[in-house]
Protein backbone atom coordinates (compact mmCIF):
# COMPACT_ATOMS: atom_id res chain seq x y z
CA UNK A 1 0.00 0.00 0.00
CA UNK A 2 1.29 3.38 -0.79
CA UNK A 3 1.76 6.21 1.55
CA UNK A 4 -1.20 8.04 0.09
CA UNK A 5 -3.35 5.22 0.46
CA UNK A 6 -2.60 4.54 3.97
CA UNK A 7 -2.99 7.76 4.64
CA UNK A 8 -6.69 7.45 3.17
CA UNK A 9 -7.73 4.31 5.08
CA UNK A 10 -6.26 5.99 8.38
CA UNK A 11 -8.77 8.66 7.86
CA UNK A 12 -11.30 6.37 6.80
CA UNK A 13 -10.92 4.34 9.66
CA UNK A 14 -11.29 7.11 12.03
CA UNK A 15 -14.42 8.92 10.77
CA UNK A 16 -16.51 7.40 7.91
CA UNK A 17 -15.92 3.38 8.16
CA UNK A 18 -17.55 3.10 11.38
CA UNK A 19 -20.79 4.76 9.88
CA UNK A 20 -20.65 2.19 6.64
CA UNK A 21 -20.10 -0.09 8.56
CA UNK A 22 -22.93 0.08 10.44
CA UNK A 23 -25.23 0.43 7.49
CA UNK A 24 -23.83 -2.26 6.40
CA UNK A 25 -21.29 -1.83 3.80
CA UNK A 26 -17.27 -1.97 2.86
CA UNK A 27 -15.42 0.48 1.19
CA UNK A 28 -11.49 0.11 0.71
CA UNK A 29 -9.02 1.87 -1.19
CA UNK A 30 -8.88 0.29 -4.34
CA UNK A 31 -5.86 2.92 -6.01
CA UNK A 32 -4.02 6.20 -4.56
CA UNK A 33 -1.81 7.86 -7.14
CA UNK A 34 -1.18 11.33 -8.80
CA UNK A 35 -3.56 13.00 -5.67
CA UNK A 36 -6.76 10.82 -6.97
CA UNK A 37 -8.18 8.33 -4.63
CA UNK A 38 -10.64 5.51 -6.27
CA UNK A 39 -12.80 4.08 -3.02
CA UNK A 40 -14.32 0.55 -3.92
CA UNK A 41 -17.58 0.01 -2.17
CA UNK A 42 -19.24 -2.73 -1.50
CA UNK A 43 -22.52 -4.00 0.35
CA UNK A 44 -25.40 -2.07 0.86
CA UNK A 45 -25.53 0.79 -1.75
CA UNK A 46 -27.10 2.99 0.65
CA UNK A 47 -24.03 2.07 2.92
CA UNK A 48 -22.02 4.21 1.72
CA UNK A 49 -23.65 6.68 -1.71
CA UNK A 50 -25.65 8.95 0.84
CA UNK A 51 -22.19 9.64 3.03
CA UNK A 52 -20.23 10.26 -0.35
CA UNK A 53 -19.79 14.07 0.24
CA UNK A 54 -19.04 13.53 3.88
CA UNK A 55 -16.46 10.59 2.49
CA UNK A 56 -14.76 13.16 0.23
CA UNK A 57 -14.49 15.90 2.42
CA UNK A 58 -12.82 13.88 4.85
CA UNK A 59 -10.48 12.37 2.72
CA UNK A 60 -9.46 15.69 1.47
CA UNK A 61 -9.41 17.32 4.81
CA UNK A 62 -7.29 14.69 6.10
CA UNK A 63 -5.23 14.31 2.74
CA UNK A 64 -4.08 17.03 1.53
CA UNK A 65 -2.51 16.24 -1.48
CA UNK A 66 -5.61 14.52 -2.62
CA UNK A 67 -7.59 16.36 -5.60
CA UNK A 68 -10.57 14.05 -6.25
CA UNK A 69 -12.22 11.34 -4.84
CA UNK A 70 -13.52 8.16 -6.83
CA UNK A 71 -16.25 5.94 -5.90
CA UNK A 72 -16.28 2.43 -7.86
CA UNK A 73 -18.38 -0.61 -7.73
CA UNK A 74 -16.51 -4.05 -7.41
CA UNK A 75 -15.81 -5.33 -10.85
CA UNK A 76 -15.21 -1.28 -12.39
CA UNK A 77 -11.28 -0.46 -13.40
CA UNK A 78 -9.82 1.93 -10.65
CA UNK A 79 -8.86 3.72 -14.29
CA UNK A 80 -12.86 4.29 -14.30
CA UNK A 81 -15.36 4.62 -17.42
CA UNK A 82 -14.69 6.29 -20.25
CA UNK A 83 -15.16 9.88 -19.81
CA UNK A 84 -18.73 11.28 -20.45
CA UNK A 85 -19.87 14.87 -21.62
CA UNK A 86 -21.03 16.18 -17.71
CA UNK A 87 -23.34 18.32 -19.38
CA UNK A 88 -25.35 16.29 -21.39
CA UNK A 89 -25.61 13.82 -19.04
CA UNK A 90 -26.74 16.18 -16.13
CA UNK A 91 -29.44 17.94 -18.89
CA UNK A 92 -30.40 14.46 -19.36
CA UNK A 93 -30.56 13.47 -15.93
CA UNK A 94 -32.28 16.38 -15.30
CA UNK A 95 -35.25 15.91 -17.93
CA UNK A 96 -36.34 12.74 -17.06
CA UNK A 97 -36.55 13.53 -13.59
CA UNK A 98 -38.62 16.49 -14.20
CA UNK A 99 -41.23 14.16 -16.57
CA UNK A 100 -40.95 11.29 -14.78
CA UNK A 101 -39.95 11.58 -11.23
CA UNK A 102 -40.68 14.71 -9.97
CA UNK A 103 -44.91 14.34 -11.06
CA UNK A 104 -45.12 11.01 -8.93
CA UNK A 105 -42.91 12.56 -5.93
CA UNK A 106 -45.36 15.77 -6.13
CA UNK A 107 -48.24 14.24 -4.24
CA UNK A 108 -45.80 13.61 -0.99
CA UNK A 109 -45.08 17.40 -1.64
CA UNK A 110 -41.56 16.05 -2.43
CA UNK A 111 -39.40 17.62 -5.32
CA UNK A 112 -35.66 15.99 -6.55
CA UNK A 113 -32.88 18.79 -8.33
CA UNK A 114 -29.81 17.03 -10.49
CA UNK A 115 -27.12 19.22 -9.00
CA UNK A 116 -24.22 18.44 -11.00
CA UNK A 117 -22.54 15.34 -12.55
CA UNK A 118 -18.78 14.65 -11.96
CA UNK A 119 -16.47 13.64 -14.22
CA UNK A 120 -16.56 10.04 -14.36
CA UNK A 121 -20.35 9.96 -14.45
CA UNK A 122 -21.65 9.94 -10.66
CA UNK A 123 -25.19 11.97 -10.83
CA UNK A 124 -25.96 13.81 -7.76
CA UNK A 125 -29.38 14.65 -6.75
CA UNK A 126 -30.72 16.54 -3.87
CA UNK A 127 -34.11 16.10 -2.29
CA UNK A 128 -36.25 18.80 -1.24
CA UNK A 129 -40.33 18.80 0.75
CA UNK A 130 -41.85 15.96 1.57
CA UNK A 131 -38.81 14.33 0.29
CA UNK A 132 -35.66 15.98 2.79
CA UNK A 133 -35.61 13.92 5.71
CA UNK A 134 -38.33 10.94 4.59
CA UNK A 135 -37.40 7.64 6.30
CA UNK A 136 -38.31 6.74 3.18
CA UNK A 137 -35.59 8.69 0.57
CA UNK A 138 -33.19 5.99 0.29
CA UNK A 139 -35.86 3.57 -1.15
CA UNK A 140 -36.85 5.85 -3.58
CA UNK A 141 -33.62 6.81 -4.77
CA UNK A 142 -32.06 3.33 -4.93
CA UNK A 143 -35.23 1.82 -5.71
CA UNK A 144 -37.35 3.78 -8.16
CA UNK A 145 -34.62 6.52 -9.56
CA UNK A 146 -31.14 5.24 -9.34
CA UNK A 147 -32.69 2.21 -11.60
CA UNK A 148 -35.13 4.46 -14.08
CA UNK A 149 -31.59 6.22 -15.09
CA UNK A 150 -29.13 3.26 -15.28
CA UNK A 151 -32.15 2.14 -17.97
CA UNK A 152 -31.77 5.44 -20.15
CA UNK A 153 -28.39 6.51 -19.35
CA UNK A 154 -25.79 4.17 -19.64
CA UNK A 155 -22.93 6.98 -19.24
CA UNK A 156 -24.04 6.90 -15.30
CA UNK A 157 -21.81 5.54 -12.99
CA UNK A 158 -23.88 6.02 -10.04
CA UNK A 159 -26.01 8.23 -8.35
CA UNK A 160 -25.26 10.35 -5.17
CA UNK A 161 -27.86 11.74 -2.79
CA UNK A 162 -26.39 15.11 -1.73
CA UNK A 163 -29.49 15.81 0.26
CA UNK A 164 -29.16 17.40 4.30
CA UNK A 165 -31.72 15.49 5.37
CA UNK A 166 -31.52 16.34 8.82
CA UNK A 167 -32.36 19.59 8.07
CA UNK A 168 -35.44 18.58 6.85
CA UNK A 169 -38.92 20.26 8.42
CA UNK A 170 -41.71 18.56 6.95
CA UNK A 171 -40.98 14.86 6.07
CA UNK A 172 -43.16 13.08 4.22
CA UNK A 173 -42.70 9.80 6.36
CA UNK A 174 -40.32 10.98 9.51
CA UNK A 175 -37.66 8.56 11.23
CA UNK A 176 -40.46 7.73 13.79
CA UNK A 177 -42.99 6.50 11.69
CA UNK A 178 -40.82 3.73 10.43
């Protein structure tokens, strides 16, 4: 393992893995070079997706010399896919959310935004009413959206909820009706 990847997994260790962990999921560094760190998860998708900003910033805070963050599935090259055109693929993201999503998610007054795409294809989406803070989020988004967009986009890597859930007001299910 390379100093830079240690480095990583300390950090991990100490903050994030715990939390994955618990939600039952892996993730290990897969590759560390050139200030990129690919992260391969494992288990439970919602393990580990919904905690990849707090993963990132982490790793960065911790790492300096690190300049982006990778998430990859097992089976993906740490080299990732090839590259696709962020743009298009958040306008198309975004469209069928608004046609198809967004009008069934309405009547829990719940609303989902594409708020950017990175490089190597990971979609993030925040969730806003009815939606921000729903016990029920992460089945929708692994469940009902994640898959609807793997079907018409296959430039998607994967999709990250960037959603602050716990600053949600008005869920549409809360934490205690579970």
């Amino acid at each position: 393992m390379t100093d830079l990847a240690a480095q990583v997994t300390a950090a991990l260790e100490r903050s994030v893995l715990p939390s994955v962990i618990a939600r039952g999921g892996a993730v290990r560094v897969a590759a560390a070079k050139n200030g990129v760190v690919t992260l391969e998860v494992t288990g439970s998708p919602g393990a580990v997706f919904p905690l990849a900003s707090r993963i990132e910033a982490v790793i960065r805070a911790a790492v300096p010399g690190i300049t982006a963050v990778r998430l990859i599935t097992p089976g993906m090259s740490p080299a990732g896919p090839p590259p696709a055109d962020a743009g298009d693929l958040a306008e198309a993201a975004r469209s069928i959310i608004d046609a198809e999503v967004n009008p069934a998610i309405a009547a829990h007054r719940g609303h989902v935004t594409v708020t950017g795409v990175t490089d190597d294809g990971w979609i993030r989406v925040r969730l806003d009413g009815g939606c921000q803070g729903c016990s029920l989020a992460e089945v929708t988004i692994r469940q009902g959206i994640e898959p609807l967009l793997r079907s018409r986009l296959p430039a998607m890597t994967g999709l990250i909820d960037v959603t602050d859930h716990e600053a949600g007001t008005e869920p549409f299910y809360s934490p205690e009706k579970r």
